[in-house]
C-alpha atoms as a PDB file:
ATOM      1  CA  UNK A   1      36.472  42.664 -88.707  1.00  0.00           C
ATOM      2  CA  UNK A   2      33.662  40.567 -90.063  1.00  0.00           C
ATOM      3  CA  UNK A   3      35.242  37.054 -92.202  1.00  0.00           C
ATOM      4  CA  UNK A   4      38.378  38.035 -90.317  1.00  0.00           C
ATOM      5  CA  UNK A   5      40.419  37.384 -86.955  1.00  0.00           C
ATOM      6  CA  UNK A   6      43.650  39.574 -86.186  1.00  0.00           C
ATOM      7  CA  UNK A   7      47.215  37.782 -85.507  1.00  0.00           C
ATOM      8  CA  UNK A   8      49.710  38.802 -83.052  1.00  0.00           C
ATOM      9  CA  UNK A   9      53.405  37.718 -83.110  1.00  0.00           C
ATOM     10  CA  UNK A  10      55.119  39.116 -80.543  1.00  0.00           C
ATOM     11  CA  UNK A  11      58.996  38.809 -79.766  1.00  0.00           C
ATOM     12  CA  UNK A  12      62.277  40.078 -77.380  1.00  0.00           C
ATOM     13  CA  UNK A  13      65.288  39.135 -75.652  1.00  0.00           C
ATOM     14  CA  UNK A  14      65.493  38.678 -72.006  1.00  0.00           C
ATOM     15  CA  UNK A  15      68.455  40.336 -69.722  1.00  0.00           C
ATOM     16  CA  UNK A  16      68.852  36.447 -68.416  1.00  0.00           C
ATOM     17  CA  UNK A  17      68.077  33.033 -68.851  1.00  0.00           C
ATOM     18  CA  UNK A  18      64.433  32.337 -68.418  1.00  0.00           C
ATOM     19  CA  UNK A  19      64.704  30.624 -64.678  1.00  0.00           C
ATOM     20  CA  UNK A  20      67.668  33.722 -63.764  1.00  0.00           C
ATOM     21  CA  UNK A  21      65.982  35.762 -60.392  1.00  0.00           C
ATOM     22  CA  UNK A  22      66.367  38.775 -62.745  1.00  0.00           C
ATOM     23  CA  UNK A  23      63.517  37.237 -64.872  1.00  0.00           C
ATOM     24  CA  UNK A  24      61.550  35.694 -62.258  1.00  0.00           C
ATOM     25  CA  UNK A  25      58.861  38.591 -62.247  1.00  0.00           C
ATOM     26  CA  UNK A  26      58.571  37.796 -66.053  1.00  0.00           C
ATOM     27  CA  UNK A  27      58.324  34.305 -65.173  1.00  0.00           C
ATOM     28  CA  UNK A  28      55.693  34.643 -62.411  1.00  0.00           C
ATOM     29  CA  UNK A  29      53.460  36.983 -64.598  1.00  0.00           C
ATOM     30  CA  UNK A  30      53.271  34.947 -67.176  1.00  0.00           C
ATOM     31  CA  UNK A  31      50.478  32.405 -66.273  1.00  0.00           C
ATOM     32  CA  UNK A  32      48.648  34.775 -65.071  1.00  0.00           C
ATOM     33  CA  UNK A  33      48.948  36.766 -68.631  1.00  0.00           C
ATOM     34  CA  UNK A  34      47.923  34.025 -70.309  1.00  0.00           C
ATOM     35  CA  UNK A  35      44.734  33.661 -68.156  1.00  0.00           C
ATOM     36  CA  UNK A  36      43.723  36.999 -68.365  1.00  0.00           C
ATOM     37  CA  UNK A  37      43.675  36.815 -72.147  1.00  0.00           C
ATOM     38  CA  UNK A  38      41.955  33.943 -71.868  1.00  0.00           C
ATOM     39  CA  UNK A  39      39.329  35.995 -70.053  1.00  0.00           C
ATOM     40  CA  UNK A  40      39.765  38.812 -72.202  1.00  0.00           C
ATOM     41  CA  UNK A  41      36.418  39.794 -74.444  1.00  0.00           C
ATOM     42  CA  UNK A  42      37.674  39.029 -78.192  1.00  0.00           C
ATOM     43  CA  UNK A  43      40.374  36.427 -77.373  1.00  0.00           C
ATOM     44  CA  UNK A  44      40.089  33.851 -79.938  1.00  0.00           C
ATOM     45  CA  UNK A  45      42.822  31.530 -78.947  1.00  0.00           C
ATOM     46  CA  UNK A  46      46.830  31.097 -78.552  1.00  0.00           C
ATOM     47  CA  UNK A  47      49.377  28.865 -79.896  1.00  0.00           C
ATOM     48  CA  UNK A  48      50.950  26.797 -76.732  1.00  0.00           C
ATOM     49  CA  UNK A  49      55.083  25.533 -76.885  1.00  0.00           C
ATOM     50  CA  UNK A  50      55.756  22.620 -77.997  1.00  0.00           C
ATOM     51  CA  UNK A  51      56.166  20.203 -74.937  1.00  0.00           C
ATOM     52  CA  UNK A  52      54.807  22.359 -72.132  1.00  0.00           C
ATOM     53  CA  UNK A  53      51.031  21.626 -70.699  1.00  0.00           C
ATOM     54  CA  UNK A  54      48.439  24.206 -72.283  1.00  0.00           C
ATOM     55  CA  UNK A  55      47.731  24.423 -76.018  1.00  0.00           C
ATOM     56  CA  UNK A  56      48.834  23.055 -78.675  1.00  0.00           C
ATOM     57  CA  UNK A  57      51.638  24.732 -80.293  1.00  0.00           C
ATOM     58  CA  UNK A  58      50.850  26.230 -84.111  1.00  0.00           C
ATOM     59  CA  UNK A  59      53.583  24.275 -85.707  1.00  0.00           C
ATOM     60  CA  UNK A  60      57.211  24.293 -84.733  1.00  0.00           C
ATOM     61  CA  UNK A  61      58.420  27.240 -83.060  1.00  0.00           C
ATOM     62  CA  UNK A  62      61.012  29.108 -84.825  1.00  0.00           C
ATOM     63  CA  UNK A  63      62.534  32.579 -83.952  1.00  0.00           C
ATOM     64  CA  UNK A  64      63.327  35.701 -86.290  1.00  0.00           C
ATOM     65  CA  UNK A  65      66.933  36.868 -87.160  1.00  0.00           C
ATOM     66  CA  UNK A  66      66.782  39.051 -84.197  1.00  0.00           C
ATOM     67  CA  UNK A  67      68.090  36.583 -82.193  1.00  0.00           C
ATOM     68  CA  UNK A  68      71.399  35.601 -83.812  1.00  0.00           C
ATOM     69  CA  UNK A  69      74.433  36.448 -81.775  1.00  0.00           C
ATOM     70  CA  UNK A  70      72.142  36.935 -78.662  1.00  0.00           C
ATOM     71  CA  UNK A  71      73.383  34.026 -76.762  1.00  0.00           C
ATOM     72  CA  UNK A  72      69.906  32.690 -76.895  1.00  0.00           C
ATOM     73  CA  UNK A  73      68.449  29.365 -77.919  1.00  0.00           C
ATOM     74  CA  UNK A  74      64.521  30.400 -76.754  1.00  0.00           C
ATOM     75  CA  UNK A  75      63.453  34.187 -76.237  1.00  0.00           C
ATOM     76  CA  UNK A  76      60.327  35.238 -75.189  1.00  0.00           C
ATOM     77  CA  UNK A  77      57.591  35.089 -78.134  1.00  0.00           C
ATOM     78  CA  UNK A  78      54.011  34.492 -78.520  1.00  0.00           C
ATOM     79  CA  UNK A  79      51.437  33.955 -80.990  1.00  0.00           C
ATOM     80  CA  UNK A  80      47.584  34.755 -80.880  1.00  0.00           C
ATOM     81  CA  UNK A  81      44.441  35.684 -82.634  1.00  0.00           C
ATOM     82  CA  UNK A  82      41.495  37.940 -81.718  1.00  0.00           C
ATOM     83  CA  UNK A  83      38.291  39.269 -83.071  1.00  0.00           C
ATOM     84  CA  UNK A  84      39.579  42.950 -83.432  1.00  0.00           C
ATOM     85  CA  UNK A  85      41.928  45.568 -83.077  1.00  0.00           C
ATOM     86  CA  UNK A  86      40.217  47.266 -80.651  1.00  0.00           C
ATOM     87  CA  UNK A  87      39.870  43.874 -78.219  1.00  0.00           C
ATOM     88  CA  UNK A  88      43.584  43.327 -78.392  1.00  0.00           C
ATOM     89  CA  UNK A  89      44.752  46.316 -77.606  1.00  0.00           C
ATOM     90  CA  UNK A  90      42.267  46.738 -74.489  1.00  0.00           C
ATOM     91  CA  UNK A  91      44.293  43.610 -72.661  1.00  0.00           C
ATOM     92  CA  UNK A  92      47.518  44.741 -74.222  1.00  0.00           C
ATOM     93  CA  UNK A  93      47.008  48.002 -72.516  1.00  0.00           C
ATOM     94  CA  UNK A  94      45.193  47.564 -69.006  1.00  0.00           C
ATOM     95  CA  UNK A  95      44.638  45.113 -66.196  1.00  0.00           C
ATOM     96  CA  UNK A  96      47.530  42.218 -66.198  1.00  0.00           C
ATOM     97  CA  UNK A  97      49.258  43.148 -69.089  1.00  0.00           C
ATOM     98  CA  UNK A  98      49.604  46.474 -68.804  1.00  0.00           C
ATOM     99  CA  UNK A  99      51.104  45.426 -65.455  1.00  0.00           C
ATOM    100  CA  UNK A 100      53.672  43.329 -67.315  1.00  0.00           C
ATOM    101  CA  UNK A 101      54.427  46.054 -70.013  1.00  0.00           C
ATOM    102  CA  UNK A 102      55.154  48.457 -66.902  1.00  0.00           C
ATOM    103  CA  UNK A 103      57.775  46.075 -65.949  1.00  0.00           C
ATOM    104  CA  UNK A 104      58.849  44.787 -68.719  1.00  0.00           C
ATOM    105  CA  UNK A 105      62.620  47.116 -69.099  1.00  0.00           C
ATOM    106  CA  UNK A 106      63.368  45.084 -65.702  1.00  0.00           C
ATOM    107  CA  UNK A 107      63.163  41.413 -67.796  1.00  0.00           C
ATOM    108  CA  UNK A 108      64.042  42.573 -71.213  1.00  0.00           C
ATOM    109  CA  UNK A 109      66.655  44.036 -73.568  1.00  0.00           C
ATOM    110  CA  UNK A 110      66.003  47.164 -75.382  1.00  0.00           C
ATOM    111  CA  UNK A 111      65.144  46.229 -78.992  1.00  0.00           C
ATOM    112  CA  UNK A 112      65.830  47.672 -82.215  1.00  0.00           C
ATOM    113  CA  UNK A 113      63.276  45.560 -83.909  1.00  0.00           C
ATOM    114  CA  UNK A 114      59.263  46.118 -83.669  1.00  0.00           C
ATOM    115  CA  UNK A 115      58.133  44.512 -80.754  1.00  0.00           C
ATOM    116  CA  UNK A 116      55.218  43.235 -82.050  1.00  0.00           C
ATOM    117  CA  UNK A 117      53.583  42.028 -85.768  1.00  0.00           C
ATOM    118  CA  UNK A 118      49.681  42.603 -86.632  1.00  0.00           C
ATOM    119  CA  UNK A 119      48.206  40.526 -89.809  1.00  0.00           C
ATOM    120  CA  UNK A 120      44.524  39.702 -90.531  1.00  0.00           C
ATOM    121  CA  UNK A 121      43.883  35.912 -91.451  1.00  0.00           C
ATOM    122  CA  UNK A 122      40.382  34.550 -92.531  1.00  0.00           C
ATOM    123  CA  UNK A 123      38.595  33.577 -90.035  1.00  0.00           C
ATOM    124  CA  UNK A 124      39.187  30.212 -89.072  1.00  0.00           C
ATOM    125  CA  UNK A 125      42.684  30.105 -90.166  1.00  0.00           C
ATOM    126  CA  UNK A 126      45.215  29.793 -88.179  1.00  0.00           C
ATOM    127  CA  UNK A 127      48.539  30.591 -88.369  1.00  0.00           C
ATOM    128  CA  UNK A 128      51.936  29.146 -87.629  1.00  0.00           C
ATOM    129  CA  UNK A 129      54.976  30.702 -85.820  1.00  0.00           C
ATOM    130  CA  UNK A 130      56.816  31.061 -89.190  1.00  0.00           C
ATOM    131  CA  UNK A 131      54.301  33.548 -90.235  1.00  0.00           C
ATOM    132  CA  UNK A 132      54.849  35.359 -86.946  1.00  0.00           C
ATOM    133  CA  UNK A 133      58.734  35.180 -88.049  1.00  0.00           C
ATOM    134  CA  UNK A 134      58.127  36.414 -91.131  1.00  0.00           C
ATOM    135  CA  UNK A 135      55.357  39.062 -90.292  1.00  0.00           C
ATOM    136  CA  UNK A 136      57.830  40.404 -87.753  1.00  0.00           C
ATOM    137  CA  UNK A 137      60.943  40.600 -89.881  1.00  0.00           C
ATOM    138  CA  UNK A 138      59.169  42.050 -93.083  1.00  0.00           C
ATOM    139  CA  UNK A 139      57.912  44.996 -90.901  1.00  0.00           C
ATOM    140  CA  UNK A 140      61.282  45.558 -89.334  1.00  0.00           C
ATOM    141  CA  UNK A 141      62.376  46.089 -93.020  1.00  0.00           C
ATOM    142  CA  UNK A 142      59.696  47.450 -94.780  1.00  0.00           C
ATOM    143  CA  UNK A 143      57.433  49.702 -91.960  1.00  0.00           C
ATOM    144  CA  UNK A 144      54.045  49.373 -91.395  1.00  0.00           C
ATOM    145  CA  UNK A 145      51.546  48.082 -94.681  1.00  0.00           C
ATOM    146  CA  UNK A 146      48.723  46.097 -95.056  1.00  0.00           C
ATOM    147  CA  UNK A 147      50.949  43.220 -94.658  1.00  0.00           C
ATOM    148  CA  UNK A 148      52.422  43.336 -90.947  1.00  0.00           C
ATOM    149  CA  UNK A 149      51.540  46.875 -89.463  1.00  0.00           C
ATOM    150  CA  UNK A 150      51.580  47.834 -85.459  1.00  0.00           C
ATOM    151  CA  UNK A 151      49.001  49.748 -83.296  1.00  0.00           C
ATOM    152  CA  UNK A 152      50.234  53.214 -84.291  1.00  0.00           C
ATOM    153  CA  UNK A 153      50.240  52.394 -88.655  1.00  0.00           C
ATOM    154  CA  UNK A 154      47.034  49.880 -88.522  1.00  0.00           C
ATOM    155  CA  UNK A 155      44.855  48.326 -92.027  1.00  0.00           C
ATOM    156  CA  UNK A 156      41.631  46.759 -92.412  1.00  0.00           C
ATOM    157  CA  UNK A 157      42.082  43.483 -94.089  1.00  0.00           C
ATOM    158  CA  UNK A 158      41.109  45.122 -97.245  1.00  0.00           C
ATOM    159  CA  UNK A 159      44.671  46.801 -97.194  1.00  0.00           C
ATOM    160  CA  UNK A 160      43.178  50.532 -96.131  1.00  0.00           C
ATOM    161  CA  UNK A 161      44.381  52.266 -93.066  1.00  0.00           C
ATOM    162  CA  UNK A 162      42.076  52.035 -89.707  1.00  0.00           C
ATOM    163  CA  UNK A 163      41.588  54.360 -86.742  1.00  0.00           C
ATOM    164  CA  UNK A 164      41.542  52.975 -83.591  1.00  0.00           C
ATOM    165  CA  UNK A 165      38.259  53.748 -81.854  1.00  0.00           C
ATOM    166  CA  UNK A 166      39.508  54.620 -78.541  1.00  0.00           C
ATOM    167  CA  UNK A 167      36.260  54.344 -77.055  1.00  0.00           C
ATOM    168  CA  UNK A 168      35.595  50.735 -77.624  1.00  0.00           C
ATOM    169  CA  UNK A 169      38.777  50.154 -76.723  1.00  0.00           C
ATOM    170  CA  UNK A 170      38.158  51.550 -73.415  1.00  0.00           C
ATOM    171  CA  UNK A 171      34.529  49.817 -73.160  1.00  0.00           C
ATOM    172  CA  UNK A 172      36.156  47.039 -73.910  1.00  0.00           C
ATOM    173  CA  UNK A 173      39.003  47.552 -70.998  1.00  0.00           C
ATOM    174  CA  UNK A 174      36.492  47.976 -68.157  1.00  0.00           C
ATOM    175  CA  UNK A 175      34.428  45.143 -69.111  1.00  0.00           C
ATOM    176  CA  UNK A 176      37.677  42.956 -68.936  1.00  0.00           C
ATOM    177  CA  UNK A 177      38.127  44.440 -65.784  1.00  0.00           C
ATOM    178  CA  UNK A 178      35.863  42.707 -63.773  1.00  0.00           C
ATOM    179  CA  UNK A 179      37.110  39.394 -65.006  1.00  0.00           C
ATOM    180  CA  UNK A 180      40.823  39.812 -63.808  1.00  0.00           C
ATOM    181  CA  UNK A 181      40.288  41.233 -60.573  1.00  0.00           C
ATOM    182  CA  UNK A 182      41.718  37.755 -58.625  1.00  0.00           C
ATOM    183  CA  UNK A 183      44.890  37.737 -61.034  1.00  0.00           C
ATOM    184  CA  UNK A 184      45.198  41.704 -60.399  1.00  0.00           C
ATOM    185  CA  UNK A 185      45.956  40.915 -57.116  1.00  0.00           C
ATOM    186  CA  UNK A 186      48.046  38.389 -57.475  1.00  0.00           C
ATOM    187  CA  UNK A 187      49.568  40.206 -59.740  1.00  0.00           C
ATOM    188  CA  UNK A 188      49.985  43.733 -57.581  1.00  0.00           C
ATOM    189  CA  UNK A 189      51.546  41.517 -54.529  1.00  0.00           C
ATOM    190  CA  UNK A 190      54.267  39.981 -56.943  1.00  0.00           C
ATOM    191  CA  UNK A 191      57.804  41.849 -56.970  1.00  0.00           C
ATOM    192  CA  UNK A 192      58.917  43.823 -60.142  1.00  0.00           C
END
């Protein structure tokens, strides 16, 4: 949306600890994830972790209720804008990703919390992993409004509801396409 980028906060639980065999398809996937988003047409940019090589990290990384009790001290999150709706969910949805989402019941535990938080910010804004946190909770309580919403309930940031236009979405999918073929691969000869 014009004036505007779209936020993602996305968060779960593993089955393991992060360097645990039973994660290491999670673990191997995820540079390559990061690439292809990187690649991805309407990627706008990603907050990195704090202490690990890549990006910077959007302010200190904190974690939503959801992981009390878990055992936990880190869980699997991230943190990203993009130009659109459409653009995010065409790498959410195909190519590497939608390699990692077919996998993903292998590295994580069932949830009973939305997986995922959508927000608009103005464009050039950029927000910090406690707005993720908070995004993410709110809609666990609340549902879906103009305020954190998911694919299926989505808003404009004027606060109105949106369609999805499936087509760009898919438009947008094949062009991405061509642009991940080498991680595909990589990515098809890795175990689940």
């Amino acid at each position: 949306m014009r004036g505007h980028h779209l936020a993602v906060y996305n968060f779960g639980l593993h089955v393991d600890d992060y360097e645990s065999p039973r994660v290491e398809g999670f673990r191997l996937r995820e540079p390559l994830n990061f690439e292809a988003a990187s690649r991805a047409e309407g990627y706008v940019g990603r907050s990195g972790y704090a202490g690990e090589p890549g990006p910077e990290s959007w302010g200190e990384k904190v974690y939503p209720r959801f992981i009390d009790g878990s055992g936990f001290e880190d869980a699997p999150s991230s943190l990203s804008l993009w130009t659109g709706l459409e653009a995010l969910m065409a790498f959410t949805y195909s190519g590497v990703h939608a390699d990692a989402l077919k996998n993903a019941r292998n590295w994580n535990r069932r949830q009973a919390w939305p997986a995922l938080a959508l927000w608009w910010v103005k464009e050039g804004a950029r927000p910090v992993w406690a707005d993720g946190v908070e995004r993410l909770e709110y809609l666990a309580d609340n549902g879906p409004t103009p305020r954190a919403f998911t694919f299926n309930a989505p808003y404009c940031p004027d606060g109105n509801p949106i369609t999805v236009d499936r087509d760009r979405v898919k438009a947008l999918a094949g062009r991405n396409a061509g642009g991940q073929e080498d991680l595909l691969a990589v990515v098809k000869a890795l175990k689940p």
